[in-house]
C-alpha atoms as a PDB file:
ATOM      1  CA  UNK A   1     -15.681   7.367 -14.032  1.00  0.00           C
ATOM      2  CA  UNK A   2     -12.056   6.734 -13.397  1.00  0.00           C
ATOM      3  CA  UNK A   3     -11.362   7.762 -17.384  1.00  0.00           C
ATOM      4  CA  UNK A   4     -13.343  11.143 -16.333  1.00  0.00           C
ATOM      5  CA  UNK A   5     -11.373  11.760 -12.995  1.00  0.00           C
ATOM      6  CA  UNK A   6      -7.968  11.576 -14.904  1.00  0.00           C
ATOM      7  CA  UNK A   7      -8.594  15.071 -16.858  1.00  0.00           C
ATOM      8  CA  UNK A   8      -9.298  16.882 -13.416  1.00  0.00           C
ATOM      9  CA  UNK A   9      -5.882  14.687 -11.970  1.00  0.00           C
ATOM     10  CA  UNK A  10      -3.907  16.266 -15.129  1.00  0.00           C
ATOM     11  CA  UNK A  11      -5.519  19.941 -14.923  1.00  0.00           C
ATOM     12  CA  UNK A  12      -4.826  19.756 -10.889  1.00  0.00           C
ATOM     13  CA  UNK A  13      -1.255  18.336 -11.688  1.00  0.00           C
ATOM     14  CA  UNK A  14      -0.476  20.995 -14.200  1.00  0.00           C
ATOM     15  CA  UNK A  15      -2.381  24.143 -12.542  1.00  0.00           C
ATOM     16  CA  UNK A  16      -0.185  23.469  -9.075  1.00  0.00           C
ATOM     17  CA  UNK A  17       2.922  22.820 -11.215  1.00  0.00           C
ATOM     18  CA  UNK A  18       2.748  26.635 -12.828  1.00  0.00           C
ATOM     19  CA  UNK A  19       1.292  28.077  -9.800  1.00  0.00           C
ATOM     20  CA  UNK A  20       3.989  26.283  -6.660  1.00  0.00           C
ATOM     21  CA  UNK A  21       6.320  25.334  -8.795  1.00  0.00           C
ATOM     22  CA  UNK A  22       7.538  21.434  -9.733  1.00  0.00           C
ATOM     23  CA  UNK A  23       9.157  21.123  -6.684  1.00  0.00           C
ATOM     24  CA  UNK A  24       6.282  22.245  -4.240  1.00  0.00           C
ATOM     25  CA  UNK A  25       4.872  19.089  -1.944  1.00  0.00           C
ATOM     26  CA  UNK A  26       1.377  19.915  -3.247  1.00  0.00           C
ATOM     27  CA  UNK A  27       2.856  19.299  -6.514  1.00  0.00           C
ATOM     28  CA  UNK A  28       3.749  15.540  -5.306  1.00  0.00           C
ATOM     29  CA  UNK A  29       0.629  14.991  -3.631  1.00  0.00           C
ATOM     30  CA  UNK A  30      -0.925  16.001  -6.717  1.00  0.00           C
ATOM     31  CA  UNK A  31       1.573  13.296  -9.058  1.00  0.00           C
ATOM     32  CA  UNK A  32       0.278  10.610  -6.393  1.00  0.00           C
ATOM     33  CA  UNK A  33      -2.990  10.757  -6.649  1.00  0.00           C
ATOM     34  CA  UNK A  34      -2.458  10.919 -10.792  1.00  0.00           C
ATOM     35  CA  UNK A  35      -0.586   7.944  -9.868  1.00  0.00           C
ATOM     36  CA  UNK A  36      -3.505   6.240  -7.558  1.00  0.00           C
ATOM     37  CA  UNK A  37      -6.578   7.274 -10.469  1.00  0.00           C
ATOM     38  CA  UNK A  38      -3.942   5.677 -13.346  1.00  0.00           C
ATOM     39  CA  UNK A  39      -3.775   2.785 -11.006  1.00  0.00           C
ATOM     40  CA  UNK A  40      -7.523   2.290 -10.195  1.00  0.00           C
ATOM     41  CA  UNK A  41      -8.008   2.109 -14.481  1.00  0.00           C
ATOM     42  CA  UNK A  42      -4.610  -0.467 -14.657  1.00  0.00           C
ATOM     43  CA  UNK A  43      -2.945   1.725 -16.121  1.00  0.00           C
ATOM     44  CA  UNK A  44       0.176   0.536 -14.536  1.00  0.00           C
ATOM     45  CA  UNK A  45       2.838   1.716 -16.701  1.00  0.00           C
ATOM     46  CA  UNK A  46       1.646   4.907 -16.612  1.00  0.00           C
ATOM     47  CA  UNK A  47       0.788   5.364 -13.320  1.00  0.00           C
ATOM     48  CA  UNK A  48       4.627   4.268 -12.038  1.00  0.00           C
ATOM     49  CA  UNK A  49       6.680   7.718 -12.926  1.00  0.00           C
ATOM     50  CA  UNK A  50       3.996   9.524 -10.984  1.00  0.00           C
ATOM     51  CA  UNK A  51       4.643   7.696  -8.277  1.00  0.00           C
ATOM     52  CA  UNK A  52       8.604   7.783  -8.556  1.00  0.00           C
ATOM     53  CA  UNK A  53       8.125  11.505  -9.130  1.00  0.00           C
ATOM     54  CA  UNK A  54       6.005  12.483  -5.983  1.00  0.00           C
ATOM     55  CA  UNK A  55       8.746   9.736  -4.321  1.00  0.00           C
ATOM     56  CA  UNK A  56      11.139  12.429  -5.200  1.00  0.00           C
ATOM     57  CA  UNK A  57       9.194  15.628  -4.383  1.00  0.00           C
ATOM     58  CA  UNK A  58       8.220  14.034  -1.038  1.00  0.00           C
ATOM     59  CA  UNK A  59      11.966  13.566  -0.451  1.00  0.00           C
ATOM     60  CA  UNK A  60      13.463  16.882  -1.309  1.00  0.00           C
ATOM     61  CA  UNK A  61      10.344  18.708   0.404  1.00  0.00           C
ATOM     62  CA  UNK A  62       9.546  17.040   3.073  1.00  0.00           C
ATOM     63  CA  UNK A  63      12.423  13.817   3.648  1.00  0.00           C
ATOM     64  CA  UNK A  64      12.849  10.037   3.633  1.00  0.00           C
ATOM     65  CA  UNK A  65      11.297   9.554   6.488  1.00  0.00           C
ATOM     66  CA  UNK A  66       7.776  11.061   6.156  1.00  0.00           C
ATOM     67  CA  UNK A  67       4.314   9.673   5.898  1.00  0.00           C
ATOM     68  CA  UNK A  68       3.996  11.449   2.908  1.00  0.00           C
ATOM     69  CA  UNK A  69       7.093   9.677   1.460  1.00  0.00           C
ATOM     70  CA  UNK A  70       6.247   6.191   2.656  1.00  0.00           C
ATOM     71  CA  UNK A  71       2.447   6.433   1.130  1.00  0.00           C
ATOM     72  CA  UNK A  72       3.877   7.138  -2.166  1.00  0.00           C
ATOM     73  CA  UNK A  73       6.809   4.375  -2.099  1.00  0.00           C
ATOM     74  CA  UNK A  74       4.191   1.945  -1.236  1.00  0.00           C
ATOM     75  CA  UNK A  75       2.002   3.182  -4.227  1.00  0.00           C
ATOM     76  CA  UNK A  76       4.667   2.333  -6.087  1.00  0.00           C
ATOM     77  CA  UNK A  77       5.542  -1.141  -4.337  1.00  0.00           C
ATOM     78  CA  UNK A  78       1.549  -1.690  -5.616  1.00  0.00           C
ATOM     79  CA  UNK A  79       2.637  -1.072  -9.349  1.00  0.00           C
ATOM     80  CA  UNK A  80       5.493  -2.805  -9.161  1.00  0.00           C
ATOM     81  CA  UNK A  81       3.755  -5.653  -7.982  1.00  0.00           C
ATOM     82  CA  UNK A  82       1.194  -5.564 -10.326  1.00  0.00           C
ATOM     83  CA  UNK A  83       3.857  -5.550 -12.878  1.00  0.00           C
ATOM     84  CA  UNK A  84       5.883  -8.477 -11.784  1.00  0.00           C
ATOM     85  CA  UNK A  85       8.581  -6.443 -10.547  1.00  0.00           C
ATOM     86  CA  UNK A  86       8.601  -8.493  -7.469  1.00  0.00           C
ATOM     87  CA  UNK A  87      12.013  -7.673  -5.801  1.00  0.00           C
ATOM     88  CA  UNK A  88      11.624  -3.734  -6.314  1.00  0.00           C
ATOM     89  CA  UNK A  89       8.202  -4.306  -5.043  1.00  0.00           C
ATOM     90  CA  UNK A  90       9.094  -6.114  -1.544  1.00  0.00           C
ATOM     91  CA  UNK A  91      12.506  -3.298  -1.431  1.00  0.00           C
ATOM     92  CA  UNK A  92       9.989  -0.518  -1.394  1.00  0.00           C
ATOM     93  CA  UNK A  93       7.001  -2.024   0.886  1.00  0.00           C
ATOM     94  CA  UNK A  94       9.762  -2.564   3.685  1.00  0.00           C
ATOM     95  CA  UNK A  95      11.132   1.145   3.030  1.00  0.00           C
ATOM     96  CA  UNK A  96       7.899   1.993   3.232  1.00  0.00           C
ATOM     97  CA  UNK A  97       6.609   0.162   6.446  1.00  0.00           C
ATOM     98  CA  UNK A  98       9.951   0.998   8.445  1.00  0.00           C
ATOM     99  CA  UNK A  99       9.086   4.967   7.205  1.00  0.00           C
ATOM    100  CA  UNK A 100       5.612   4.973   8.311  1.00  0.00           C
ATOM    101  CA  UNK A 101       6.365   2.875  11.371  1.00  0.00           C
ATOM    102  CA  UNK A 102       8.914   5.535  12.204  1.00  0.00           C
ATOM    103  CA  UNK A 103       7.078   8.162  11.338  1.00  0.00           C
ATOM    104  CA  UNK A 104       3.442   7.175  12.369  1.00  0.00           C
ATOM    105  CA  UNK A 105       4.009   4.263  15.308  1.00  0.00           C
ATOM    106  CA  UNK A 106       2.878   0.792  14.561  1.00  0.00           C
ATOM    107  CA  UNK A 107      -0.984   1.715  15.598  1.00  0.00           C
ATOM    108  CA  UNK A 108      -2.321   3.329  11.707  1.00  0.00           C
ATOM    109  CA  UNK A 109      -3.887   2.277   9.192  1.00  0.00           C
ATOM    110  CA  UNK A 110      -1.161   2.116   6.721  1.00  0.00           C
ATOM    111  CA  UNK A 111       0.819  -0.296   8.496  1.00  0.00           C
ATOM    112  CA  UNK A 112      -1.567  -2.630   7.913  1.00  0.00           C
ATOM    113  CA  UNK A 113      -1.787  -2.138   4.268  1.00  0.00           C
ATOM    114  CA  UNK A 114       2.371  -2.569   4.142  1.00  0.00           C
ATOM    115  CA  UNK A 115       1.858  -5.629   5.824  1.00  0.00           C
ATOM    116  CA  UNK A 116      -0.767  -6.831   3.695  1.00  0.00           C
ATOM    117  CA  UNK A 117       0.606  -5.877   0.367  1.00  0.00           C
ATOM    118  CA  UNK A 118       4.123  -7.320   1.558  1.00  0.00           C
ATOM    119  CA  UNK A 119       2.653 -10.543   2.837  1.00  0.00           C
ATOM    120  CA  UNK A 120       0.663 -11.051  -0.391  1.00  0.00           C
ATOM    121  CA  UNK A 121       4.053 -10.724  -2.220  1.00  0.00           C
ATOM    122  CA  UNK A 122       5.671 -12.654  -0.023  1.00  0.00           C
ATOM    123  CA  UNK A 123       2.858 -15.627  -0.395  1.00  0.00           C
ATOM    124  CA  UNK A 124       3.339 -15.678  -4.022  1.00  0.00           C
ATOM    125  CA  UNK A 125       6.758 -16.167  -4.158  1.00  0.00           C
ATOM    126  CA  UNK A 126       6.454 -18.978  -1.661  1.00  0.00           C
ATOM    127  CA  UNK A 127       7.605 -17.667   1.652  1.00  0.00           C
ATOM    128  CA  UNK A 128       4.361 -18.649   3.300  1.00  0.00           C
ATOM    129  CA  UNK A 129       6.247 -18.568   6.846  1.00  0.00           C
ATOM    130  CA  UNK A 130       6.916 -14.948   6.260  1.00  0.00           C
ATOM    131  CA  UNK A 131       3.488 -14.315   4.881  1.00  0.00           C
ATOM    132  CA  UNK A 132       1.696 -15.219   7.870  1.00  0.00           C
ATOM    133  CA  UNK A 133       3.656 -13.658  10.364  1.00  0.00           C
ATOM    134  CA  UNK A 134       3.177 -10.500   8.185  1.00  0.00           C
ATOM    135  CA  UNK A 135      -0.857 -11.428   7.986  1.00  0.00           C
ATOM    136  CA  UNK A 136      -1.105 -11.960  11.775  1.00  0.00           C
ATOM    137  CA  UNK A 137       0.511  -8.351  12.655  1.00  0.00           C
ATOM    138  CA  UNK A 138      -1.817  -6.873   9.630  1.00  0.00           C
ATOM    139  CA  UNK A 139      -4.964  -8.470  11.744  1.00  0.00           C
ATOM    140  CA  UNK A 140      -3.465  -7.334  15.018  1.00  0.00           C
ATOM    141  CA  UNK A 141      -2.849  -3.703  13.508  1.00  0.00           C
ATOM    142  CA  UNK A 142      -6.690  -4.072  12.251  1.00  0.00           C
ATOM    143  CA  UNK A 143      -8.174  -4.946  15.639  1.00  0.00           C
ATOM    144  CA  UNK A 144      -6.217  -2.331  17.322  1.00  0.00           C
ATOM    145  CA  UNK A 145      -6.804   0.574  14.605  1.00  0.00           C
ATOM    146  CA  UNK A 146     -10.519  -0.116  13.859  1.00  0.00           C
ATOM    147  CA  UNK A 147     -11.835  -2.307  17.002  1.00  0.00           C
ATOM    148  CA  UNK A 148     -12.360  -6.146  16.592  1.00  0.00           C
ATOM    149  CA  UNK A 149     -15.981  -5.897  14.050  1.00  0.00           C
ATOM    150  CA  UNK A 150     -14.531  -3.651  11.395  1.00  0.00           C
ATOM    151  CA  UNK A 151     -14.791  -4.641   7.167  1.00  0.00           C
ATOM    152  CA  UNK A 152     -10.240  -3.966   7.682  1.00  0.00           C
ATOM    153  CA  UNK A 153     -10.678  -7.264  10.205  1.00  0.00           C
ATOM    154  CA  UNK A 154     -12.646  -9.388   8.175  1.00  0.00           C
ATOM    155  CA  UNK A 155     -10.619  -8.431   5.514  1.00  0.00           C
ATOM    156  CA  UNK A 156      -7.186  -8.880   7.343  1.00  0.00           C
ATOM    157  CA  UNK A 157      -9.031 -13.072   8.804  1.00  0.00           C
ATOM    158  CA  UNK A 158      -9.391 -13.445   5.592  1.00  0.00           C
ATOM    159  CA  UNK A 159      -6.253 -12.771   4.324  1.00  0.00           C
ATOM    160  CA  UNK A 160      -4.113 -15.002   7.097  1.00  0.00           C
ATOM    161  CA  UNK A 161      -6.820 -18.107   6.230  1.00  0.00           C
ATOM    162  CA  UNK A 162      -5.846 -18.122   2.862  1.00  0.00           C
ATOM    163  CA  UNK A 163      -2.391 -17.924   3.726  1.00  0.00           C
ATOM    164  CA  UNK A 164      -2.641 -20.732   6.348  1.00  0.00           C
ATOM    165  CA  UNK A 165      -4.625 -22.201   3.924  1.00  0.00           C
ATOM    166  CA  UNK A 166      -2.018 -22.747   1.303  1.00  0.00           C
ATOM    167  CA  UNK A 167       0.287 -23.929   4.009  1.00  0.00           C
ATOM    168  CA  UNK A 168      -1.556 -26.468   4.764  1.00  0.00           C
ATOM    169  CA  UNK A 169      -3.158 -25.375   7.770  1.00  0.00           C
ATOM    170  CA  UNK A 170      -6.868 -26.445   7.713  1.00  0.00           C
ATOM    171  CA  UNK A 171      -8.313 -25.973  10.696  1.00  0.00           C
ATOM    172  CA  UNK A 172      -7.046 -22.774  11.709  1.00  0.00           C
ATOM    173  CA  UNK A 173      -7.656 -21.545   8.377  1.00  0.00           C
ATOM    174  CA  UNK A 174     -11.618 -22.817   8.461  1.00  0.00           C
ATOM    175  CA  UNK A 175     -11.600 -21.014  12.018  1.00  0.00           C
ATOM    176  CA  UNK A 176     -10.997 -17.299  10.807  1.00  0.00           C
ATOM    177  CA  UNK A 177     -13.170 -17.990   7.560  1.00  0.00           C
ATOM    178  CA  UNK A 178     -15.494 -18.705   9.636  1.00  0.00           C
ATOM    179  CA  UNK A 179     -14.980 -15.985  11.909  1.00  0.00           C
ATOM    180  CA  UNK A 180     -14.499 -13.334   9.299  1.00  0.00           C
ATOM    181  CA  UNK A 181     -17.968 -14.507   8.064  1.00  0.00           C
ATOM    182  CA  UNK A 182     -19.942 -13.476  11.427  1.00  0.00           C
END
């Protein structure tokens, strides 16, 4: 239904546009979640200058350092990703996570996304050390967001055992499988 969502993304995009103007931070709210529908159907070329566009709104209307501003960099980091646009990708999840950590503390949600999106990236391109730290504080930010029995916990275990995993780490890795399984 993603296909179905975009027209009432567009008409949304377009009616707030003529109505607060290009410039308006509804208007970049409105290019991000274009952005995040374009996205969910891999549409990833197409989704990218929605994101650098609400990037830019966010800046002008509300500044670099923003919540607003981060969410939509780390959209982008996501695309960029996705794309193979790895350095971009890791420049704008740590502008992102120093934004929101600025803006937001180190206890939300969205930290733990950065972390897990960075470390991810960071896996791939081989800098397992760097991966795991970045897992660990994405299951610490879990546990302290949601509680320790939450699907972000399990998800955030199960991230860091694949990551200690590939490093070779077998036991600890078999421990939080296991414990993300209970």
């Amino acid at each position: 239904r993603n296909k179905e969502a975009e027209e009432y993304f567009r008409r949304s995009l377009e009616i707030t546009e003529q109505t607060l103007g290009a410039h308006h931070g509804n208007t970049g709210n409105a290019q991000n979640s274009l952005g995040l529908n374009l996205l969910a159907q891999d549409r990833l070329v197409d989704a990218e200058p929605h994101f650098q566009k609400a990037i830019e709104i966010s800046n002008r209307t509300y500044g670099a350092n923003h919540s607003s501003t981060a969410t939509s960099i780390m959209n982008l980091g996501v695309v960029q990703k996705r794309l193979g646009k790895r350095e971009a990708a890791e420049q704008n999840f740590r502008t992102a996570l120093t934004t929101l950590q600025d803006a937001l503390g180190e206890r939300h949600p969205g930290i733990g996304a950065i972390y897990r999106n960075l470390a991810s990236l960071l896996a791939v391109d081989g800098r397992l050390d760097e991966a795991i730290s970045l897992h660990e504080k994405a299951l610490r930010n879990a546990k302290e967001t949601f509680g320790p029995v939450h699907t972000s916990v399990a998800a955030a275990e199960n991230d860091l055992a694949l990551a200690l995993l590939y490093e070779g780490k077998l036991k600890e890795s078999e421990l939080l499988l296991r414990s993300s399984l209970e």
